[in-house]
Protein backbone atom coordinates (compact mmCIF):
# COMPACT_ATOMS: atom_id res chain seq x y z
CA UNK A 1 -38.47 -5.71 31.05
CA UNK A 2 -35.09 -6.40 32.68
CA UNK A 3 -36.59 -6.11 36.00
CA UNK A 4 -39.71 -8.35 35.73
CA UNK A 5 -37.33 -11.25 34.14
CA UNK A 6 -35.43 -10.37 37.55
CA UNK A 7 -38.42 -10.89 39.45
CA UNK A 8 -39.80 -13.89 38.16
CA UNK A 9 -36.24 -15.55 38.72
CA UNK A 10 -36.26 -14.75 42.02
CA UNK A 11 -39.33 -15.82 42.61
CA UNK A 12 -38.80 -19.28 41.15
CA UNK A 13 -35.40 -19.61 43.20
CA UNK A 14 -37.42 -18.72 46.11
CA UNK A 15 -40.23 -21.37 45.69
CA UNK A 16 -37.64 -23.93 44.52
CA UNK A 17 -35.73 -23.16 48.03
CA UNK A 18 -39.10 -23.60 49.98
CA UNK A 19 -40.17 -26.81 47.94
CA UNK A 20 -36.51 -28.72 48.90
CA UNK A 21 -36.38 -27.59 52.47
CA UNK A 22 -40.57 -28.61 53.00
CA UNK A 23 -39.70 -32.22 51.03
CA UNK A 24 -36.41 -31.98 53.20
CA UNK A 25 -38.47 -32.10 56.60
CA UNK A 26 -41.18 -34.18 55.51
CA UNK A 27 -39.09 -36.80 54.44
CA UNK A 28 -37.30 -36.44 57.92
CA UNK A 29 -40.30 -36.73 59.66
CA UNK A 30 -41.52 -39.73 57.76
CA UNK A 31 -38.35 -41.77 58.49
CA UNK A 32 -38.70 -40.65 61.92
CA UNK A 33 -42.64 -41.86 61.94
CA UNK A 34 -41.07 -45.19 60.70
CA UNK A 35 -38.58 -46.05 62.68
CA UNK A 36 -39.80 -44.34 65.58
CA UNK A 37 -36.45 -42.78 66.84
CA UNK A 38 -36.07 -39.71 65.11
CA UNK A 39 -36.20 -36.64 67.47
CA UNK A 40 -37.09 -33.19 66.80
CA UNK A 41 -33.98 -32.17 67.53
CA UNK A 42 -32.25 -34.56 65.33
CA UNK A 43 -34.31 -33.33 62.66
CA UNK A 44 -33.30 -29.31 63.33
CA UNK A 45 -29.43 -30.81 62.91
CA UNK A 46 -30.19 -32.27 59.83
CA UNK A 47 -32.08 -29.56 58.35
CA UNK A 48 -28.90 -27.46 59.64
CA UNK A 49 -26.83 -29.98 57.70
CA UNK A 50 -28.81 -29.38 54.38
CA UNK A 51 -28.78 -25.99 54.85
CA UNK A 52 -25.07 -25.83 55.09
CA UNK A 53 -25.22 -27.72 51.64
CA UNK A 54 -27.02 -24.98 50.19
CA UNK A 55 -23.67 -22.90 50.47
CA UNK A 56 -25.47 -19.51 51.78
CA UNK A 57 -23.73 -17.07 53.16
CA UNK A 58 -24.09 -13.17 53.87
CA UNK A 59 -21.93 -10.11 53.49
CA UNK A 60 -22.83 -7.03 55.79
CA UNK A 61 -21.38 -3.62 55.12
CA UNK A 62 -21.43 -1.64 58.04
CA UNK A 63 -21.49 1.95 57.84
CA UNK A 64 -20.38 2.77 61.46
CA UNK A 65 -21.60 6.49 63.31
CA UNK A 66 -25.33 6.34 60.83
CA UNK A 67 -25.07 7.38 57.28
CA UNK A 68 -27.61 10.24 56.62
CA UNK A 69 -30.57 9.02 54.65
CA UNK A 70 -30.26 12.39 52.59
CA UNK A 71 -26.98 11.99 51.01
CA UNK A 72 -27.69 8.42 50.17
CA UNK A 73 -30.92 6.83 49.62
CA UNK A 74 -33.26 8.73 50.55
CA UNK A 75 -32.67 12.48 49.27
CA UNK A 76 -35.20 15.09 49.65
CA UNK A 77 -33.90 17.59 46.62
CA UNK A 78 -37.01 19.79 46.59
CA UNK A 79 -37.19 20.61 50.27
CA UNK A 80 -35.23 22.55 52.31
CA UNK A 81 -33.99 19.83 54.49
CA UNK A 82 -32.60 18.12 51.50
CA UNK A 83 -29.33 20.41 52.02
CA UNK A 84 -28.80 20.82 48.58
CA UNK A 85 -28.52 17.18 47.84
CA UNK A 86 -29.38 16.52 44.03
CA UNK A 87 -31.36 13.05 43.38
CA UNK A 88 -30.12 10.93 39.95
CA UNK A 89 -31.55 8.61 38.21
CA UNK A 90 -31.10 4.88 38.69
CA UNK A 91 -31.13 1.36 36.32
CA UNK A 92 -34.51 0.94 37.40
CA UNK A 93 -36.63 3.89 35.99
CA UNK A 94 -38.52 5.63 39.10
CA UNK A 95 -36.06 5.26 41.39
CA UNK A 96 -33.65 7.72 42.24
CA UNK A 97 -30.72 8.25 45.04
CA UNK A 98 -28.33 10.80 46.00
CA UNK A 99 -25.99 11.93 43.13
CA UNK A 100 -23.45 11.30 45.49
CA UNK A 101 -23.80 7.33 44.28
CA UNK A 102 -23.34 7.15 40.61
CA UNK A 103 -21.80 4.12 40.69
CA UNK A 104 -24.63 2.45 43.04
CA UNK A 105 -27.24 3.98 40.36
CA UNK A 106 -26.19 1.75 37.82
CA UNK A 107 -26.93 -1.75 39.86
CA UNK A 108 -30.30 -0.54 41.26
CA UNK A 109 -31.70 -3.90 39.68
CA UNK A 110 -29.91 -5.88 42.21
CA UNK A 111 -30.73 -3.73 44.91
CA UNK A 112 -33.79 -3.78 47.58
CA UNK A 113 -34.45 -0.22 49.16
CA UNK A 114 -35.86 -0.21 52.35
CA UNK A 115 -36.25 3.53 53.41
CA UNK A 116 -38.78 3.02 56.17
CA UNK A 117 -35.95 1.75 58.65
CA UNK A 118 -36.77 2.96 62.39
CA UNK A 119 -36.11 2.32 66.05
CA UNK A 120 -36.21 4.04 69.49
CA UNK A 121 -32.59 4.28 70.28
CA UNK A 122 -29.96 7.01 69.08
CA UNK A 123 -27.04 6.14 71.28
CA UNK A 124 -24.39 5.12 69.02
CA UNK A 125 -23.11 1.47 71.31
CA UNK A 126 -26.59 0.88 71.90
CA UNK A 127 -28.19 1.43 68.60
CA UNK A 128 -24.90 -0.94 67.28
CA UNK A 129 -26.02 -3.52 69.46
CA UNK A 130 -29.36 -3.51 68.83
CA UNK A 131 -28.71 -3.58 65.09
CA UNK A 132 -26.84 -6.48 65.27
CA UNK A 133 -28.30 -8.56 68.15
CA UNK A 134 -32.45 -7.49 68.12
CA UNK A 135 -31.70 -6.99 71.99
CA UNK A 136 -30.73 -3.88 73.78
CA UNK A 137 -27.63 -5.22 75.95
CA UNK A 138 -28.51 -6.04 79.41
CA UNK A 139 -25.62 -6.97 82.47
CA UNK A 140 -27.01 -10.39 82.73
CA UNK A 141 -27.75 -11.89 79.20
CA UNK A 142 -24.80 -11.63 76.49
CA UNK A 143 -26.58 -11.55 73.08
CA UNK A 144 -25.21 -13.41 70.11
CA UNK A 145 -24.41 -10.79 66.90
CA UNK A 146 -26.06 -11.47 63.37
CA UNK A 147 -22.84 -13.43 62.35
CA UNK A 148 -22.44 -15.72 65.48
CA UNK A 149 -25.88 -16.35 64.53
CA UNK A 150 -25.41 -17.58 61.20
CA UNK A 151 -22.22 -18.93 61.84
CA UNK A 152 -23.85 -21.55 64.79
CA UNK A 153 -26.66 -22.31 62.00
CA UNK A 154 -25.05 -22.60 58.82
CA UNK A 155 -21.18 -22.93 59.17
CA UNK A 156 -19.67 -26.75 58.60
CA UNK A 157 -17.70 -27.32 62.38
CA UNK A 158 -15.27 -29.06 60.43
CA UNK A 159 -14.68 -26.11 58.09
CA UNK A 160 -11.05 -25.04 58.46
CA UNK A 161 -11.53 -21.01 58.31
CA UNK A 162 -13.46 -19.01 60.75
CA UNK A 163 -17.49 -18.99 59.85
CA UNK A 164 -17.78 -15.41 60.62
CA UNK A 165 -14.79 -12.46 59.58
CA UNK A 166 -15.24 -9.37 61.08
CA UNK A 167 -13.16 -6.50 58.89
CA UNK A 168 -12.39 -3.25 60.78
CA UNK A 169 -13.46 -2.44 64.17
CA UNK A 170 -17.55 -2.41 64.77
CA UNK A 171 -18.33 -0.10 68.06
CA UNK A 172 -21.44 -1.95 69.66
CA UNK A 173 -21.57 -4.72 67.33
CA UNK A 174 -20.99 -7.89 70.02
CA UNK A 175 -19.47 -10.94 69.78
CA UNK A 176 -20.78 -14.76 69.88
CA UNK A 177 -22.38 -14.01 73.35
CA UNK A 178 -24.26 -17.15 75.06
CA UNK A 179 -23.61 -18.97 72.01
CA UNK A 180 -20.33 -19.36 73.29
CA UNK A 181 -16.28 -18.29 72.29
CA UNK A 182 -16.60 -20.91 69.08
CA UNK A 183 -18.52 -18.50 67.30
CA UNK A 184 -17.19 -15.26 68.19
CA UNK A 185 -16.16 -13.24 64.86
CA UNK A 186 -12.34 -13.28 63.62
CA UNK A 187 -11.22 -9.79 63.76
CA UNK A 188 -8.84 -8.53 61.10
CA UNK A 189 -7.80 -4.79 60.99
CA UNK A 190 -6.42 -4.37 57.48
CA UNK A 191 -7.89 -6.20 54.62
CA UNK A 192 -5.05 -5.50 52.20
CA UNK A 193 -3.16 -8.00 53.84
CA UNK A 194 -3.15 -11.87 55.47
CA UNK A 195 -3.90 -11.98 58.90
CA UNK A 196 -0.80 -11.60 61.53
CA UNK A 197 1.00 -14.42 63.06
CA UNK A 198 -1.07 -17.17 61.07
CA UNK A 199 2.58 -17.74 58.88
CA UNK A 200 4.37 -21.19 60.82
CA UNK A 201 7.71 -20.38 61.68
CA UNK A 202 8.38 -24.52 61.38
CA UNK A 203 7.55 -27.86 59.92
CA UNK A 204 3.37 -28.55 60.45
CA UNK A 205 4.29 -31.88 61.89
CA UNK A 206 6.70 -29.77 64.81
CA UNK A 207 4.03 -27.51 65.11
CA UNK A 208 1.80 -30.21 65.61
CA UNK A 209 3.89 -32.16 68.28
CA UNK A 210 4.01 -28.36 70.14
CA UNK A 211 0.18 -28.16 70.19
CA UNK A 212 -0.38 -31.61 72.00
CA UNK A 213 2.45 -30.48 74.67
CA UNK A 214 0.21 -27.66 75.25
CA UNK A 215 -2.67 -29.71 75.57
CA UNK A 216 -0.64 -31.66 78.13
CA UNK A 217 -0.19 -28.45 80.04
CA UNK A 218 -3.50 -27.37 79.78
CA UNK A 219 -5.06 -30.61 81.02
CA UNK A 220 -2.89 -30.06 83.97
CA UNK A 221 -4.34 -26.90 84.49
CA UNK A 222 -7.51 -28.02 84.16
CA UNK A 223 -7.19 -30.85 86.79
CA UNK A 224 -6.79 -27.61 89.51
CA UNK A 225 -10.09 -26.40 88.99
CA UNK A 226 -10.30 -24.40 85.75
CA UNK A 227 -11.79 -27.21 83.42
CA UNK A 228 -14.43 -24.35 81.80
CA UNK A 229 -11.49 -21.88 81.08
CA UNK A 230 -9.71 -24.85 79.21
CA UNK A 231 -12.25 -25.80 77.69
CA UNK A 232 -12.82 -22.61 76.14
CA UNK A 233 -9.25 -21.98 75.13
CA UNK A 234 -9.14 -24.93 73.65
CA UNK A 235 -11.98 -24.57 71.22
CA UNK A 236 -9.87 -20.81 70.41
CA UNK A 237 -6.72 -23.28 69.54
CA UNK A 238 -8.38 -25.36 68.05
CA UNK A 239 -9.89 -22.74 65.32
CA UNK A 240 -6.51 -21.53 65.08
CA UNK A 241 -5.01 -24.31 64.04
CA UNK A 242 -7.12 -25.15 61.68
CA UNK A 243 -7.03 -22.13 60.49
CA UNK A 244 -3.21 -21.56 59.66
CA UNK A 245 -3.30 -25.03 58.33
CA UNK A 246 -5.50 -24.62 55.91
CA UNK A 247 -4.98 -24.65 52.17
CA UNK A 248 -7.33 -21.99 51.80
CA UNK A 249 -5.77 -19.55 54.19
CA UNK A 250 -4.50 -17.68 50.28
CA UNK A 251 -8.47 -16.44 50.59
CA UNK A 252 -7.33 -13.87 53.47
CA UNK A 253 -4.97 -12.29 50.09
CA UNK A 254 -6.24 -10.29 47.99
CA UNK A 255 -3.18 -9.67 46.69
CA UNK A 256 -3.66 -12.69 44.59
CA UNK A 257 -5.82 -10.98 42.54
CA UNK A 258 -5.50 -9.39 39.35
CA UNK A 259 -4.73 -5.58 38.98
CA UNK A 260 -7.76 -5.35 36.87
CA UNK A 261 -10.14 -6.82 39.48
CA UNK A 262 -8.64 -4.89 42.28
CA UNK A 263 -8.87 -1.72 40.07
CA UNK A 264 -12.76 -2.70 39.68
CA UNK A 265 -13.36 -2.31 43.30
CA UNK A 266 -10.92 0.90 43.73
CA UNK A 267 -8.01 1.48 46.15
CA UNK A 268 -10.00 2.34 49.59
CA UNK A 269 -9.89 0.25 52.76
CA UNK A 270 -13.84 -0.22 52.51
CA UNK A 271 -12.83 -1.54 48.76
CA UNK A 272 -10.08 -3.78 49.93
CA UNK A 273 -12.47 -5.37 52.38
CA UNK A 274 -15.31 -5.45 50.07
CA UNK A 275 -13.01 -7.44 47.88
CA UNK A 276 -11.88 -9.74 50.84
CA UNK A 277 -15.45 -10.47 51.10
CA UNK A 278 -15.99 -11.88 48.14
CA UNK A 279 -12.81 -14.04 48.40
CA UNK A 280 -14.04 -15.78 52.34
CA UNK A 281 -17.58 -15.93 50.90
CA UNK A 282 -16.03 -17.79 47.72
CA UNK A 283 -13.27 -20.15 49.93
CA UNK A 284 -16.60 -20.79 52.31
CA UNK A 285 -17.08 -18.48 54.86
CA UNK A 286 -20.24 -17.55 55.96
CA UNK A 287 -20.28 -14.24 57.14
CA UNK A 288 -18.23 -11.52 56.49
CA UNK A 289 -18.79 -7.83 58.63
CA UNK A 290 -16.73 -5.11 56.47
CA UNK A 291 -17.32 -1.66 58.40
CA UNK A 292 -16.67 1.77 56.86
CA UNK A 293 -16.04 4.44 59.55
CA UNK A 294 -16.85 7.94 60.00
CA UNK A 295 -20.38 8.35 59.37
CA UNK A 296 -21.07 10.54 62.50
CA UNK A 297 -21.58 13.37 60.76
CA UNK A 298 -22.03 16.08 63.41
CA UNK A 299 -20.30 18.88 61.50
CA UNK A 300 -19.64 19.59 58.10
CA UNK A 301 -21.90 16.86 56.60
CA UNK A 302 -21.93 17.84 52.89
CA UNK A 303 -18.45 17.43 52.49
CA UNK A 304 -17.93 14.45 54.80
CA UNK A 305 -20.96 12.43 53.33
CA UNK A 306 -19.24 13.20 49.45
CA UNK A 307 -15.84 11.82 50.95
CA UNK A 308 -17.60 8.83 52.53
CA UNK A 309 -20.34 8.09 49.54
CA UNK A 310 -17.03 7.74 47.51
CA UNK A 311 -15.01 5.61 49.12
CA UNK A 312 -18.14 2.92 48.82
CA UNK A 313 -19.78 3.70 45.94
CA UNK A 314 -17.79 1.88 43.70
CA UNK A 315 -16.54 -0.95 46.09
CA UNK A 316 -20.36 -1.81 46.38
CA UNK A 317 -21.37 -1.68 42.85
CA UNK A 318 -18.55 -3.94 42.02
CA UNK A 319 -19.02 -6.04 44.95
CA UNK A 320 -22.56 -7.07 43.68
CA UNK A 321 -21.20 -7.31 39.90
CA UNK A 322 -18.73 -9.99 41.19
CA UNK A 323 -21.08 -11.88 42.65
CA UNK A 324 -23.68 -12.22 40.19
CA UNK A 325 -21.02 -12.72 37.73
CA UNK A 326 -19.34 -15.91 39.82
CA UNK A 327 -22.98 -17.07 40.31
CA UNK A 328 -22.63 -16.27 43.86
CA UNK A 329 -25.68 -13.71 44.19
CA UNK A 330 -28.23 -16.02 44.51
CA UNK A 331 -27.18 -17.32 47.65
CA UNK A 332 -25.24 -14.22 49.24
CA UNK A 333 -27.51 -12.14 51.25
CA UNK A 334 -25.28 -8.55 50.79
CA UNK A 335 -26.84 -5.47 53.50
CA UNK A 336 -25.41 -2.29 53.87
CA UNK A 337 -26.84 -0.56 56.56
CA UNK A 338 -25.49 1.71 60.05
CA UNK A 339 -26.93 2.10 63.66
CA UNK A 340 -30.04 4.89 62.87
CA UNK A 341 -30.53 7.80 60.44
CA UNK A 342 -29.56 11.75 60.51
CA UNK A 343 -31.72 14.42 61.46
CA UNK A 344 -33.45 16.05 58.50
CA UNK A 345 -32.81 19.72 60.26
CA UNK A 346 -29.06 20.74 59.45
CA UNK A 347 -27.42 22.10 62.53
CA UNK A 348 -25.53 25.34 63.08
CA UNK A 349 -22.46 23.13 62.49
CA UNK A 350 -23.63 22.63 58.55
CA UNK A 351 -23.84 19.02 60.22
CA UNK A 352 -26.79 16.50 60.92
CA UNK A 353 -27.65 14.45 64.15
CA UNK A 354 -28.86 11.39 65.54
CA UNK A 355 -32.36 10.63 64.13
CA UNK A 356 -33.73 6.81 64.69
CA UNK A 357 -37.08 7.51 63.54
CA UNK A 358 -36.43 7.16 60.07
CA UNK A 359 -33.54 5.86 58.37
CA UNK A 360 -32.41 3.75 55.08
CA UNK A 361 -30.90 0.54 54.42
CA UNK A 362 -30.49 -1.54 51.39
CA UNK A 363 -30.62 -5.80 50.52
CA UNK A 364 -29.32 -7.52 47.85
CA UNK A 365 -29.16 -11.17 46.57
CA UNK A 366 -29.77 -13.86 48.85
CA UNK A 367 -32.85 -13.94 46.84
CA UNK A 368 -34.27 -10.11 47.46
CA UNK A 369 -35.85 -8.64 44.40
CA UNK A 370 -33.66 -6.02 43.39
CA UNK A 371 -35.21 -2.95 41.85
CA UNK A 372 -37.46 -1.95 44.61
CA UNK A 373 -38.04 0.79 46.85
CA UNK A 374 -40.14 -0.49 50.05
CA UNK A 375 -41.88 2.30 52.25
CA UNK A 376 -41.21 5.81 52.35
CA UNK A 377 -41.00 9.20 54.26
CA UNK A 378 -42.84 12.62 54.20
CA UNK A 379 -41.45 15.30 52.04
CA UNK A 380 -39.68 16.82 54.86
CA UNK A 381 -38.08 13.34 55.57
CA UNK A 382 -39.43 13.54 59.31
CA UNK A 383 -41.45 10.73 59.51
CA UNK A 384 -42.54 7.09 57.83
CA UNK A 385 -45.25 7.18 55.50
CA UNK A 386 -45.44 4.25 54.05
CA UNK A 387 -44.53 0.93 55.54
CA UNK A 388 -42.72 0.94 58.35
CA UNK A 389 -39.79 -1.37 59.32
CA UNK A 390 -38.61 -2.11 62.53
CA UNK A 391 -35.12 -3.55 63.78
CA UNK A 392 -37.05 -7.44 64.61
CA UNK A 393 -38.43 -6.50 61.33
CA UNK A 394 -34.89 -6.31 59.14
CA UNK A 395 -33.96 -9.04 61.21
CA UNK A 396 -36.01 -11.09 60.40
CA UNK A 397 -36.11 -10.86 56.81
CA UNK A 398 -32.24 -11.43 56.80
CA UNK A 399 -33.24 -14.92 58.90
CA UNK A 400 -35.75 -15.77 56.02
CA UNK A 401 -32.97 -15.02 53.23
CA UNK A 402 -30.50 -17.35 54.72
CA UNK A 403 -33.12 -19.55 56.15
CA UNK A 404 -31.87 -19.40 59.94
CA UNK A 405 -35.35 -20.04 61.96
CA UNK A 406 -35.86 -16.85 63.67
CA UNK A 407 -37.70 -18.26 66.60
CA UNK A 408 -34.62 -21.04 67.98
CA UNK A 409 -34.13 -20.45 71.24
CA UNK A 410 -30.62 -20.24 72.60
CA UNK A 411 -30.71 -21.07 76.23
CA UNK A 412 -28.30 -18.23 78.53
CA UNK A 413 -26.35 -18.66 81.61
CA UNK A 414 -29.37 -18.53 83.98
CA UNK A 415 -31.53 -20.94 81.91
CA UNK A 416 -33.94 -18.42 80.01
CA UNK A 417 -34.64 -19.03 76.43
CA UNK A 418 -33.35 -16.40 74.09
CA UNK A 419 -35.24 -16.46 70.71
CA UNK A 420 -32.95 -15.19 67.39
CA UNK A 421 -35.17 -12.61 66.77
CA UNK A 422 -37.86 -11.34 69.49
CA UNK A 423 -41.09 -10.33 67.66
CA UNK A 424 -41.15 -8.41 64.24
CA UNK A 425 -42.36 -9.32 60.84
CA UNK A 426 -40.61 -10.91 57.70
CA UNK A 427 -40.68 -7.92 54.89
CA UNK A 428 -41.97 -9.77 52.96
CA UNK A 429 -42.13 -7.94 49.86
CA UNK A 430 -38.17 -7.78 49.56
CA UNK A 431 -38.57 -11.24 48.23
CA UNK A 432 -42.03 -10.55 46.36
């Protein structure tokens, strides 16, 4: 019962989302009929505009070296490939994961399994890459990375923190690319505290006087032939600025919240930026990249996978309780995914390898339907049997969440158009 009420909200926030932005562009086009000035590309910015309105926003949890499907969400329990991997019961009778995720169990409702997850590549940089781009990388074309993306189509230019945070290092993942050093992600290390050097050591009025004698120096520069470099730098300052000007800068401190809250999430560094997360997404941001290390599990994979499936278990689970209960779930798109999958053979290390062919990954909010398992594998976890989903696939469907048009072209260095996402289907169903 709990899930069907689910469904049919999600549905209805769904068609009310397609109803305002079809009534948003026909009433765009109509002014534009009338007054004969209006240019497609004038319309795209104000559709950008509403869009921005709409507050959306998306959270990805990067499990960085590929989390075995078999210790998480898709275990195989009654085959020998399972590796002695028990399944549990979830909120959402039917489904089951890895009893390694108790915690995750218990918001299954809010959660959108997608188990037929597959690509071509299992080099770890490349596979990264191609996760977060839909483009292998190439020496002549720098492709932008899922939050440069949204950032250049939903972020307000005016807003005074960076559109896209970047927690912990991402191997692979990219940076703004062609879209240019604007959108490039803010890196931050350790999410249990504020960012270095953002505190000002003086008066903002001094340190505003400083910042136009470096733009004095700069322009100097420039006049000597390196106008582009300036240029560039000065967009960096200019975000910086902003940045440790800004009221809202007490968002990077978690800190600030209570010891019950902070005990919700747990006491990990995956938790701590889980729980940064929430605070950007809430203060505005619109993309936050946490990553949780050490999923290359080579060697010794039973015991590595029960360390790692602990340290997010409950960071995640109460990560998608927060939301819902601030009201933010609706319009933050929350995936946790990695580069591939793990091979279902266990090596003579007791350890898995790379295995792209058929891996997991998981949606929530951002209007998903939670309590649904889309495609599957054999018994034997070797191969898709149901459904398949390709990288353009997944991206895709996270373009149709946060309703970034997957087929803008971004024009690169040498003047070739560069769609979002090249080919690939939205999974539909995740939103069924």
């Amino acid at each position: 019962m709990t899930v069907t009420v689910q469904h049919q909200s999600h549905v209805a926030v769904n068609k009310h989302r397609v109803i305002r932005r079809r009534d948003f562009l026909r009433s765009v086009a109509a002014t534009g009929a009338a007054a004969g000035a209006v240019r497609w590309s004038d319309m795209l910015a104000l559709h950008a505009a509403e869009l921005r309105k709409q507050e959306k926003a998306c959270i990805l949890l990067w499990q960085a070296g590929a989390p075995s499907q078999f210790e998480t969400f898709d275990p195989k329990p009654d085959h020998d490939n399972g590796g002695g991997t028990r399944a549990i019961s979830t909120a959402v009778p039917g489904i089951q994961v890895a009893h390694k995720l108790p915690k995750t169990a218990e918001v299954m409702d809010k959660i959108c399994l997608i188990r037929s997850m597959n690509s071509r590549e299992g080099a770890h940089a490349r596979a990264s890459y191609l996760m977060h781009t839909g483009y292998l990388p190439t020496a002549s074309v720098k492709y932008p990375t899922l939050g440069s993306t949204a950032a250049s189509h939903l972020a307000d230019p005016d807003f005074d923190l960076p559109s896209f945070v970047r927690v912990g290092g991402t191997r692979g993942g990219a940076d703004a690319g062609l879209l240019g050093v604007e959108f490039n992600p803010f890196v931050l290390n350790d999410a249990t505290r504020p960012p270095d050097n953002t505190a000002i050591a003086t008066s903002s009025g001094r340190y505003r006087r400083r910042l136009g004698l470096l733009g004095r120096l700069d322009e100097e520069y420039a006049a000597r032939g390196a106008r582009q470099e300036v240029v560039n730098q000065g967009k960096l300052y200019d975000k910086a600025a902003k940045m440790v000007l800004s009221p809202r800068m007490d968002a990077f401190d978690i800190q600030r919240e209570t010891d019950a809250t902070r005990a919700t999430y747990g006491d990990s560094p995956f938790a701590a930026g889980c729980l940064l997360a929430r605070r950007l997404v809430e203060a505005g941001v619109t993309f936050v990249e946490v990553t949780s290390n050490g999923w290359d599990t080579h060697f010794d994979n039973d015991e590595r996978t029960t360390e790692l499936c602990a340290s997010i278990d409950q960071p995640y689970a109460a990560l998608l309780r927060d939301l819902e209960g601030r009201g933010m779930l609706a319009n933050t798109l929350v995936v946790l995914m990695g580069e591939f999958g793990r091979t279902p053979k266990i090596n003579a290390r007791n350890g898995r390898d790379h295995y792209p062919r058929a891996f997991s990954a998981a949606l929530a909010g951002g209007g998903v339907r939670g309590g649904q398992v889309i495609g599957g594998t054999s018994p034997d976890g070797a191969n898709i049997e149901d459904r398949p989903v390709a990288v353009p696939d997944m991206l895709r469907t996270i373009c149709h969440s946060l309703g970034i048009d997957a087929d803008h072209e971004n024009m690169s260095s040498i003047g070739r158009p560069i769609k979002v996402v090249d080919g690939g289907e939205v999974v539909t169903e995740a939103f069924a």
